[in-house]
Protein backbone atom coordinates (compact mmCIF):
# COMPACT_ATOMS: atom_id res chain seq x y z
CA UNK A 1 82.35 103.55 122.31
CA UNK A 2 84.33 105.76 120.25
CA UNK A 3 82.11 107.79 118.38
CA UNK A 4 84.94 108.74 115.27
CA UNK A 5 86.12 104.42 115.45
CA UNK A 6 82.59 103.71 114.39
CA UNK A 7 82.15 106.62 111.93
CA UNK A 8 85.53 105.74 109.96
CA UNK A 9 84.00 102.13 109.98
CA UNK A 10 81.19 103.26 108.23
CA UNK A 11 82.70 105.24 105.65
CA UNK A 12 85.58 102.51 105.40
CA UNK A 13 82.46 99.85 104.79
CA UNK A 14 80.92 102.00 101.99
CA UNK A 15 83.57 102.70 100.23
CA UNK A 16 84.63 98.76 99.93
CA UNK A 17 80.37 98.48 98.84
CA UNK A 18 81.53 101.00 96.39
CA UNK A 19 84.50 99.46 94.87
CA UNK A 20 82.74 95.83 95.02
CA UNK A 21 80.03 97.26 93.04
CA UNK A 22 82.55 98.45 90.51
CA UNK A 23 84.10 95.21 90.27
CA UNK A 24 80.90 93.54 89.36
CA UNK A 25 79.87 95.85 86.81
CA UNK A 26 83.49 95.85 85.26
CA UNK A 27 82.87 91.64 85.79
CA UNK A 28 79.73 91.57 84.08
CA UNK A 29 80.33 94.36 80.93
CA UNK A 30 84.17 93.53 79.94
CA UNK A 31 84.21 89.92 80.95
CA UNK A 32 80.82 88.33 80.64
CA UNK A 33 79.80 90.86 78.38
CA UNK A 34 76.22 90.74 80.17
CA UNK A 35 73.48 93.61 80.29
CA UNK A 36 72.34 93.76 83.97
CA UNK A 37 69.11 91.95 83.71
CA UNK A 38 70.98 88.95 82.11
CA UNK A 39 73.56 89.11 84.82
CA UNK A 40 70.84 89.23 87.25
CA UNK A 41 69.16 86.51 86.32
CA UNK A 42 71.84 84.28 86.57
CA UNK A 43 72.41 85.18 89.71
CA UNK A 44 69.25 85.13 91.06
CA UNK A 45 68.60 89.00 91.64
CA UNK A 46 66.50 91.52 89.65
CA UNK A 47 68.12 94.13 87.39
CA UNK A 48 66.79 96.57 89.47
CA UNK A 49 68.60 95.53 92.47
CA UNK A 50 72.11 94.81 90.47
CA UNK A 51 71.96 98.06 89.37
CA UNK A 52 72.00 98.97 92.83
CA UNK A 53 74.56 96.70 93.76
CA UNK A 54 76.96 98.28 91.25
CA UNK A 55 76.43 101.85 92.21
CA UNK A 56 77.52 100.87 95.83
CA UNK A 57 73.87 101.21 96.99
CA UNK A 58 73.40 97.26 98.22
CA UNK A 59 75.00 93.91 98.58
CA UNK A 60 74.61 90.42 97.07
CA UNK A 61 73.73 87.70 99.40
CA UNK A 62 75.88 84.33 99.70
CA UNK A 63 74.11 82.11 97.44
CA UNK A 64 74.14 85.13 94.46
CA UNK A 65 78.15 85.77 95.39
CA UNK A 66 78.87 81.77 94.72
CA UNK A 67 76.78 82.04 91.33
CA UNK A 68 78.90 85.02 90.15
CA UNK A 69 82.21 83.35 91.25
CA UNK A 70 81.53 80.36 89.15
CA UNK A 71 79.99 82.31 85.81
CA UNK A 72 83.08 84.74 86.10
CA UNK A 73 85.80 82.30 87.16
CA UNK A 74 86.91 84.88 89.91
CA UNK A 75 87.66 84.12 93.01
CA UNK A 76 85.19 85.31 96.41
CA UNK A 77 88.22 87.34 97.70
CA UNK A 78 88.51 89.02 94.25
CA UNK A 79 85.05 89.82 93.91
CA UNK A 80 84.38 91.18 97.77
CA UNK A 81 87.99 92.69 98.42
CA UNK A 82 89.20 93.09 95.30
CA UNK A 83 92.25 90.61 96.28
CA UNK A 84 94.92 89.18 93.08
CA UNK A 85 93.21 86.08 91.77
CA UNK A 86 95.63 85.97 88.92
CA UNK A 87 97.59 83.32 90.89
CA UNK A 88 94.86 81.13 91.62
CA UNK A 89 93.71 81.18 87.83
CA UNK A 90 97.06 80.54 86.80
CA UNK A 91 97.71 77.98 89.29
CA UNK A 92 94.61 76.02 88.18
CA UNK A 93 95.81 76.35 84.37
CA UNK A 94 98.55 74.56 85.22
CA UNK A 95 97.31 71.73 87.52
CA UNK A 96 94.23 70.72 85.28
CA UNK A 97 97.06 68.34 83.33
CA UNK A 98 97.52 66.60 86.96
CA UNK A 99 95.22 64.04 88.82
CA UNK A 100 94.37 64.53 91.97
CA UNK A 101 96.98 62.08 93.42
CA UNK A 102 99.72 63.54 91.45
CA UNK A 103 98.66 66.82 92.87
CA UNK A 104 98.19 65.57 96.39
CA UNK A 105 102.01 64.28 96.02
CA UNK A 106 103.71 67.41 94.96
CA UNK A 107 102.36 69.02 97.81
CA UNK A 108 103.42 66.59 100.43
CA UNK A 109 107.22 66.81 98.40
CA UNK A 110 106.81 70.67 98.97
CA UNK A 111 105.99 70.33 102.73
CA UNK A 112 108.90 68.37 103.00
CA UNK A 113 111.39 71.00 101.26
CA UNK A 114 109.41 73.60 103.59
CA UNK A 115 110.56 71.53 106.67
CA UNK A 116 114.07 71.11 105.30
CA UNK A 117 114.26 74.95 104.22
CA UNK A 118 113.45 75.63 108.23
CA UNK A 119 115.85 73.45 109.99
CA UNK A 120 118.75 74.70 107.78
């Protein structure tokens, strides 16, 4: 085992805890406009422990990760990686006109262009 591997794994790990906790305090002042034991509470945490959360000090379990996804609208990728969920918000802003079947449709059409694209 590579001694420096596992020690740039470790300080590659906390800083992604680090910017995650960022992210959820940026989430829950500028977007929720939440105080940290509200946030908390809805997410099924203490305040105490979401303060730690934000200053890169812990990490939310599953079940508190879903709650914050669907009281912030974000996306899990956005709020662990810090991934573009613009696309996906957008996307669903434009689909919510749409029924299922409608949507199901226009995706089968685009799979055919796809395959039609490729043998060109």
């Amino acid at each position: 085992m590579d001694i420096n591997n596992s020690i740039d794994n470790f300080d590659l790990e906390k800083i992604e805890q680090i910017e995650r906790g960022k992210r959820i305090k940026e989430i829950r002042e500028n977007e929720l406009h939440m105080n940290k034991t509200q946030l908390a509470k809805e997410i099924g945490v203490s305040g105490q422990f979401l303060g730690l959360v934000e200053e890169g000090k812990g990490n939310l379990v599953y079940k508190s990760i879903k709650k914050l996804k669907n009281l912030s609208g974000h996306s899990s990728d956005y709020i662990l990686y810090g991934l573009d969920d613009t696309i996906i918000k957008g996307t669903k802003k434009c689909l919510e006109n749409y029924s299922e079947t409608e949507i199901i449709n226009a995706i089968k059409i685009i799979k055919n262009i796809t395959f039609f694209i490729k043998d060109n």
